[in-house]
N, C-alpha and C. Protein backbone atom coordinates (compact mmCIF):
# COMPACT_ATOMS: atom_id res chain seq x y z
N UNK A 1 40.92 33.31 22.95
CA UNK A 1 39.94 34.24 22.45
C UNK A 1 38.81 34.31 23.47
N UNK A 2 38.41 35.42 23.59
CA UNK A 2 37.59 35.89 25.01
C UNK A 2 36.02 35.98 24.44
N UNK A 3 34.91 35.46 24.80
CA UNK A 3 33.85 35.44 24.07
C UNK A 3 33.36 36.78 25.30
N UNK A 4 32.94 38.09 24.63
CA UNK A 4 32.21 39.03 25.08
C UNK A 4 30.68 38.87 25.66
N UNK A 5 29.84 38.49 26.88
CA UNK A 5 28.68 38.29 26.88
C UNK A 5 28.01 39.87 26.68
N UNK A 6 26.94 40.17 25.97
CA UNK A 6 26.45 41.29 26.12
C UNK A 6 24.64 41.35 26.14
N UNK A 7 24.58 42.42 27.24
CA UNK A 7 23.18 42.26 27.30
C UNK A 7 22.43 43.94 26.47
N UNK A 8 23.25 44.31 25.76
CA UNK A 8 23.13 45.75 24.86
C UNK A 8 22.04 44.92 24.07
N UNK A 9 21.17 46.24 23.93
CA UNK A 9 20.33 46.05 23.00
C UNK A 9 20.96 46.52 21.20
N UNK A 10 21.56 47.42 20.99
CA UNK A 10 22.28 47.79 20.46
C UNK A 10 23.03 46.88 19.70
N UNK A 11 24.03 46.58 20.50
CA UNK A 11 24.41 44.94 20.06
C UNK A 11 23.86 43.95 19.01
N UNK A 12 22.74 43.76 20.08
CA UNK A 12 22.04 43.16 19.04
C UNK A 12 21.31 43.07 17.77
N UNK A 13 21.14 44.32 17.89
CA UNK A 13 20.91 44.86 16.59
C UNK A 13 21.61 45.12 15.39
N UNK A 14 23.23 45.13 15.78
CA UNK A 14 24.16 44.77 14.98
C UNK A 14 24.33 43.40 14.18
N UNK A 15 23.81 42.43 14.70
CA UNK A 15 23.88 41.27 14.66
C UNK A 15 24.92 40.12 15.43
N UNK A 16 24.96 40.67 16.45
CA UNK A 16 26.29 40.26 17.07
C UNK A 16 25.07 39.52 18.32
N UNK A 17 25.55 38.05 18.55
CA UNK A 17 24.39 37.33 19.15
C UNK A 17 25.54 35.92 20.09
N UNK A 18 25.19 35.74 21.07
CA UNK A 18 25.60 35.09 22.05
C UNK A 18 25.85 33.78 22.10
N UNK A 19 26.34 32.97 22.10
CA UNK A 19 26.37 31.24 21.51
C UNK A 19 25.38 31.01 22.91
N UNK A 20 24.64 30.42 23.17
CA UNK A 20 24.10 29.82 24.68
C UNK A 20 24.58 28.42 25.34
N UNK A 21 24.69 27.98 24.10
CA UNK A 21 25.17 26.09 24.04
C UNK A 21 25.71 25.62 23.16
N UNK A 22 26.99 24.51 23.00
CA UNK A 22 27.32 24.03 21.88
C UNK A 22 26.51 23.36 20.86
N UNK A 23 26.31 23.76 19.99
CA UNK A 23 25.66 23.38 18.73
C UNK A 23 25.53 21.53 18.86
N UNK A 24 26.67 21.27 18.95
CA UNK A 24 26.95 19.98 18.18
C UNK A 24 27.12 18.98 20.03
N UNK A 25 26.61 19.41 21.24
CA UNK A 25 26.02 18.84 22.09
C UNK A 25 24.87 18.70 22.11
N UNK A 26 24.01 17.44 22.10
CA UNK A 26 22.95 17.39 21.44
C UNK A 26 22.43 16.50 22.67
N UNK A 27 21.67 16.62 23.39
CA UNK A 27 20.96 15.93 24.41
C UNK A 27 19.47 15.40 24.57
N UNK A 28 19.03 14.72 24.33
CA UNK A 28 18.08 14.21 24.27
C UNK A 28 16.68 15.06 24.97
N UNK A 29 15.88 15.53 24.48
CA UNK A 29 14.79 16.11 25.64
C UNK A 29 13.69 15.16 25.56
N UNK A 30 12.71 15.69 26.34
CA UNK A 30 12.25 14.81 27.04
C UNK A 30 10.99 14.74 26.18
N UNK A 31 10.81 15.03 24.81
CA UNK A 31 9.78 14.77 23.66
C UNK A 31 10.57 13.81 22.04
N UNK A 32 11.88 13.73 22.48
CA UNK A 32 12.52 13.05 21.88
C UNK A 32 12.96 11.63 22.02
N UNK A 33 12.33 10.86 23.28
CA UNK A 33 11.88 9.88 23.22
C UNK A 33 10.82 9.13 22.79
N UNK A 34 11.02 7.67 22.56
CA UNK A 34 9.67 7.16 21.92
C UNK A 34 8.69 6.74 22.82
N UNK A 35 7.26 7.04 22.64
CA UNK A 35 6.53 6.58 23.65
C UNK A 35 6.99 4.84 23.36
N UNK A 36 6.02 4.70 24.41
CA UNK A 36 5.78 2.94 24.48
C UNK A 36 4.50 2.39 23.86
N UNK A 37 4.86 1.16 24.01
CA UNK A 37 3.28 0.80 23.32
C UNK A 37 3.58 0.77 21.28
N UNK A 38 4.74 -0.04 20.84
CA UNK A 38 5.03 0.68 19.89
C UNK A 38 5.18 1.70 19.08
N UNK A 39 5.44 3.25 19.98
CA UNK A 39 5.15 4.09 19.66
C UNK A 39 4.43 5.20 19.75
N UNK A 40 3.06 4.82 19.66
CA UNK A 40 1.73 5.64 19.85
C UNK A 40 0.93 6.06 21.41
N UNK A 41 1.71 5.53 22.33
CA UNK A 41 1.50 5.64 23.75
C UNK A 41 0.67 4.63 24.06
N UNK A 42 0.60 4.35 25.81
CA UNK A 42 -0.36 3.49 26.06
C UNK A 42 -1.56 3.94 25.99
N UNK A 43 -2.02 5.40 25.99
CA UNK A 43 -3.53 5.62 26.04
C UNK A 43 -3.96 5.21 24.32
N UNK A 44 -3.46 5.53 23.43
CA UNK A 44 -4.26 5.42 22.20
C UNK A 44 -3.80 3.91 22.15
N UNK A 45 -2.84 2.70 21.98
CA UNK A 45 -2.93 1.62 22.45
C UNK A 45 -4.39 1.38 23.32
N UNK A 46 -4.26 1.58 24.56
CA UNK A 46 -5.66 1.14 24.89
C UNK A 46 -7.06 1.21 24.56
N UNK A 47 -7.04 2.56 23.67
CA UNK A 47 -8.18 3.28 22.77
C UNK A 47 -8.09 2.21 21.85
N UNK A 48 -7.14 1.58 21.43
CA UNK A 48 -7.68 0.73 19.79
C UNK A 48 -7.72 -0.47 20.14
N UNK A 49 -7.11 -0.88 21.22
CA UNK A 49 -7.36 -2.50 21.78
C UNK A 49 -8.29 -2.81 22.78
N UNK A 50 -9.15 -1.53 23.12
CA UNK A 50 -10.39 -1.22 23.67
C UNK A 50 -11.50 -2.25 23.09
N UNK A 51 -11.14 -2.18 21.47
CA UNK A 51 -12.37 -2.43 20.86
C UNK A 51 -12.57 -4.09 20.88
N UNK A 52 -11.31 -4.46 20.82
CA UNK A 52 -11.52 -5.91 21.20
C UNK A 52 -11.27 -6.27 22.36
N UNK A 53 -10.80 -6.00 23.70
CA UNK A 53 -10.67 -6.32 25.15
C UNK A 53 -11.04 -4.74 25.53
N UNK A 54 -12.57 -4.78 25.98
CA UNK A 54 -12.82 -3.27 26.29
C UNK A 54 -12.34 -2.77 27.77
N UNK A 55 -11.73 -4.19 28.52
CA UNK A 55 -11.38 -3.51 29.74
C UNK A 55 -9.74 -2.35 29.70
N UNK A 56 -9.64 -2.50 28.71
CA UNK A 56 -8.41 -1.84 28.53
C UNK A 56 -8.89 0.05 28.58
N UNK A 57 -9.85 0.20 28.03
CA UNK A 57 -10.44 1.58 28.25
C UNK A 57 -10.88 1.84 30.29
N UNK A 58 -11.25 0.73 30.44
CA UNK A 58 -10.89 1.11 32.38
C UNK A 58 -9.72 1.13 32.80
N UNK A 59 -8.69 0.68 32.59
CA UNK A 59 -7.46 0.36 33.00
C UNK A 59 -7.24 1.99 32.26
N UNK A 60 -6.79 2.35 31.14
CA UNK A 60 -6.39 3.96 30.34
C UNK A 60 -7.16 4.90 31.61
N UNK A 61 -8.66 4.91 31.91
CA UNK A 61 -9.19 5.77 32.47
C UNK A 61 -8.79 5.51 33.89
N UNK A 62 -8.55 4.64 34.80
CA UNK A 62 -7.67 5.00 35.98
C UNK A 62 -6.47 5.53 36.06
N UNK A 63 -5.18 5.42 34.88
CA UNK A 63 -4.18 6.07 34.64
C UNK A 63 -4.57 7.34 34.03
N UNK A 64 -5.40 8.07 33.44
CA UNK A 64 -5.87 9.46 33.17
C UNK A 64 -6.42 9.77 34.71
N UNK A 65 -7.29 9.37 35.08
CA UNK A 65 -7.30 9.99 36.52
C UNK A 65 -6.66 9.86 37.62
N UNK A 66 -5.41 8.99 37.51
CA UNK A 66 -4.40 8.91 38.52
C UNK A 66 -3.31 9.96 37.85
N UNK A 67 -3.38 10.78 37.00
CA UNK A 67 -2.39 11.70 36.44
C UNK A 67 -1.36 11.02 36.00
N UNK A 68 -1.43 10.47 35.09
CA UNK A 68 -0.17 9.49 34.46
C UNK A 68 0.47 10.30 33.76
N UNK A 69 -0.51 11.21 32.64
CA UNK A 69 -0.21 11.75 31.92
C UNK A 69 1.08 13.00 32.54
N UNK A 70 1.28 13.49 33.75
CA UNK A 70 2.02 14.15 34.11
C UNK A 70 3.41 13.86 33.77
N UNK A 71 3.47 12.41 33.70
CA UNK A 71 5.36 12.20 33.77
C UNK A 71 5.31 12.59 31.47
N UNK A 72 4.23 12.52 30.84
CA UNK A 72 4.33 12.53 29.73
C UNK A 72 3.41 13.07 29.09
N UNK A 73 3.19 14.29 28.71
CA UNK A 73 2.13 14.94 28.52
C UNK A 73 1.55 14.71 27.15
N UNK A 74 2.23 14.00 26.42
CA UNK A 74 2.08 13.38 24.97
C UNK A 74 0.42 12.40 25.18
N UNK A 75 0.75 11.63 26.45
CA UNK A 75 -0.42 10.63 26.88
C UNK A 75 -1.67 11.14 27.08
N UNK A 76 -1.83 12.22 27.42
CA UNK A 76 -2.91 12.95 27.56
C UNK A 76 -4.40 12.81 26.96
N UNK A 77 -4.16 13.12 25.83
CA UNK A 77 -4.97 12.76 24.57
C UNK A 77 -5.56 11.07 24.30
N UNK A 78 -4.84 10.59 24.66
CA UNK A 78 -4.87 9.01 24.09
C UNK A 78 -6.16 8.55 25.41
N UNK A 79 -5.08 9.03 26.57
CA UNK A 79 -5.78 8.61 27.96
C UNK A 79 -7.39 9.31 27.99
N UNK A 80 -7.33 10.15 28.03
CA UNK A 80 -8.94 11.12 27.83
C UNK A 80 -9.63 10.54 26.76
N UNK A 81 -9.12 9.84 25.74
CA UNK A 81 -9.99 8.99 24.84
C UNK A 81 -10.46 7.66 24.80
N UNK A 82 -9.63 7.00 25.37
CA UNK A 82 -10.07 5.69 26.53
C UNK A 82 -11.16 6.17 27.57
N UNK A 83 -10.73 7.18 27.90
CA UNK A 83 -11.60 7.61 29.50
C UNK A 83 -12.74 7.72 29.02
N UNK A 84 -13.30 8.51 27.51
CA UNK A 84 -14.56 8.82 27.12
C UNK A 84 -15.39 7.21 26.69
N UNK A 85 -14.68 6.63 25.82
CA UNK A 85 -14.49 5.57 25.02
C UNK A 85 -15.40 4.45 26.54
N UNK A 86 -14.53 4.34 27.67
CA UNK A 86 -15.44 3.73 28.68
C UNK A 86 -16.45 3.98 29.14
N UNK A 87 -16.42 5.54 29.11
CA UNK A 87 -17.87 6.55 29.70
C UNK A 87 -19.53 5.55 28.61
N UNK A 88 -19.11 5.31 27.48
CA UNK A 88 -19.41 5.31 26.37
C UNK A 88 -20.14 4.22 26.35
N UNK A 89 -19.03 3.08 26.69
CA UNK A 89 -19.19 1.86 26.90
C UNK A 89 -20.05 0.93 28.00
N UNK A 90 -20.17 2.00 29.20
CA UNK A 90 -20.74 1.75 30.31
C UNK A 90 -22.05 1.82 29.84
N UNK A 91 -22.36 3.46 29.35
CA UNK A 91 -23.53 3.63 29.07
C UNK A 91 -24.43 2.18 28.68
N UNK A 92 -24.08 2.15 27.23
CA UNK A 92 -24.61 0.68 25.84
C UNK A 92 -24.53 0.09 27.39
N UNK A 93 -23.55 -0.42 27.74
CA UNK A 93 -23.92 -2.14 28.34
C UNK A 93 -24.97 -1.62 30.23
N UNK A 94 -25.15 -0.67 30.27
CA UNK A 94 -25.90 -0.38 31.46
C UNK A 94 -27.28 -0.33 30.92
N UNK A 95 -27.56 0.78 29.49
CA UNK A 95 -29.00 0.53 29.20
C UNK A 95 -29.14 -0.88 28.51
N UNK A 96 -28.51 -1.45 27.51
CA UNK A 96 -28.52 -2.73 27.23
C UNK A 96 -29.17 -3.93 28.19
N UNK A 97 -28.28 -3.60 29.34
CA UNK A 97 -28.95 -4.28 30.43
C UNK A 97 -30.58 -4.29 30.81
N UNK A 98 -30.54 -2.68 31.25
CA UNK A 98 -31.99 -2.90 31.26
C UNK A 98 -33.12 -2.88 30.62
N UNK A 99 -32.75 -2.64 29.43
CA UNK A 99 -33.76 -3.44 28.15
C UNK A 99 -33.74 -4.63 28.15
N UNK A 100 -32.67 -5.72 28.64
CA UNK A 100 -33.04 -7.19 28.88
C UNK A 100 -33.96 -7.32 30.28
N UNK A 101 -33.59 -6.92 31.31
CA UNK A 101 -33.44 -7.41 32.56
C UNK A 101 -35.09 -6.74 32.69
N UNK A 102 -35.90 -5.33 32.26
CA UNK A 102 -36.91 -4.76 32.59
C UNK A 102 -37.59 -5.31 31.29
């Protein structure tokens, strides 16, 4: 049996529509993996274990600005929230400082 490809508009309007891929080949893409980090990625991992080892929000913000997030664009979010999260953190312990030190 000869499968007809057609690029008629016509056609299609009949309801007559093209298979592209086997249904029941099912391949993994590349949002159907699990992040790491149990799950939730390493940037929001580092965002919540920030709060008790805050160097983990420097470590997230060199991988957000080394483009980590490129191989996984899921990370994005997590990483940019560490990145702020340190911005944040610097601040408190820089004026902190000099309310002791002045």
């Amino acid at each position: 049996m000869e499968q007809r490809l057609s690029t008629e508009v016509v056609d299609d309007a009949k309801g007559k529509y093209t298979l592209l891929r086997d249904a029941e080949a099912h391949q993994l893409g590349m949002y159907d993996k699990r992040l790491p980090c149990f799950g939730c990625g390493i940037g929001w991992f580092s965002f919540l274990l920030g709060f008790v080892f805050p160097l983990m929000w420097y470590y997230a913000t060199i991988l957000y600005f080394g483009n980590y997030y490129r191989k996984d664009p899921r990370e994005r979010a997590g990483l940019a929230a560490s990145a702020i999260a340190a911005l944040i953190c610097s601040i408190v312990v820089f004026i902190t400082v000099a309310v002791v030190v002045f």
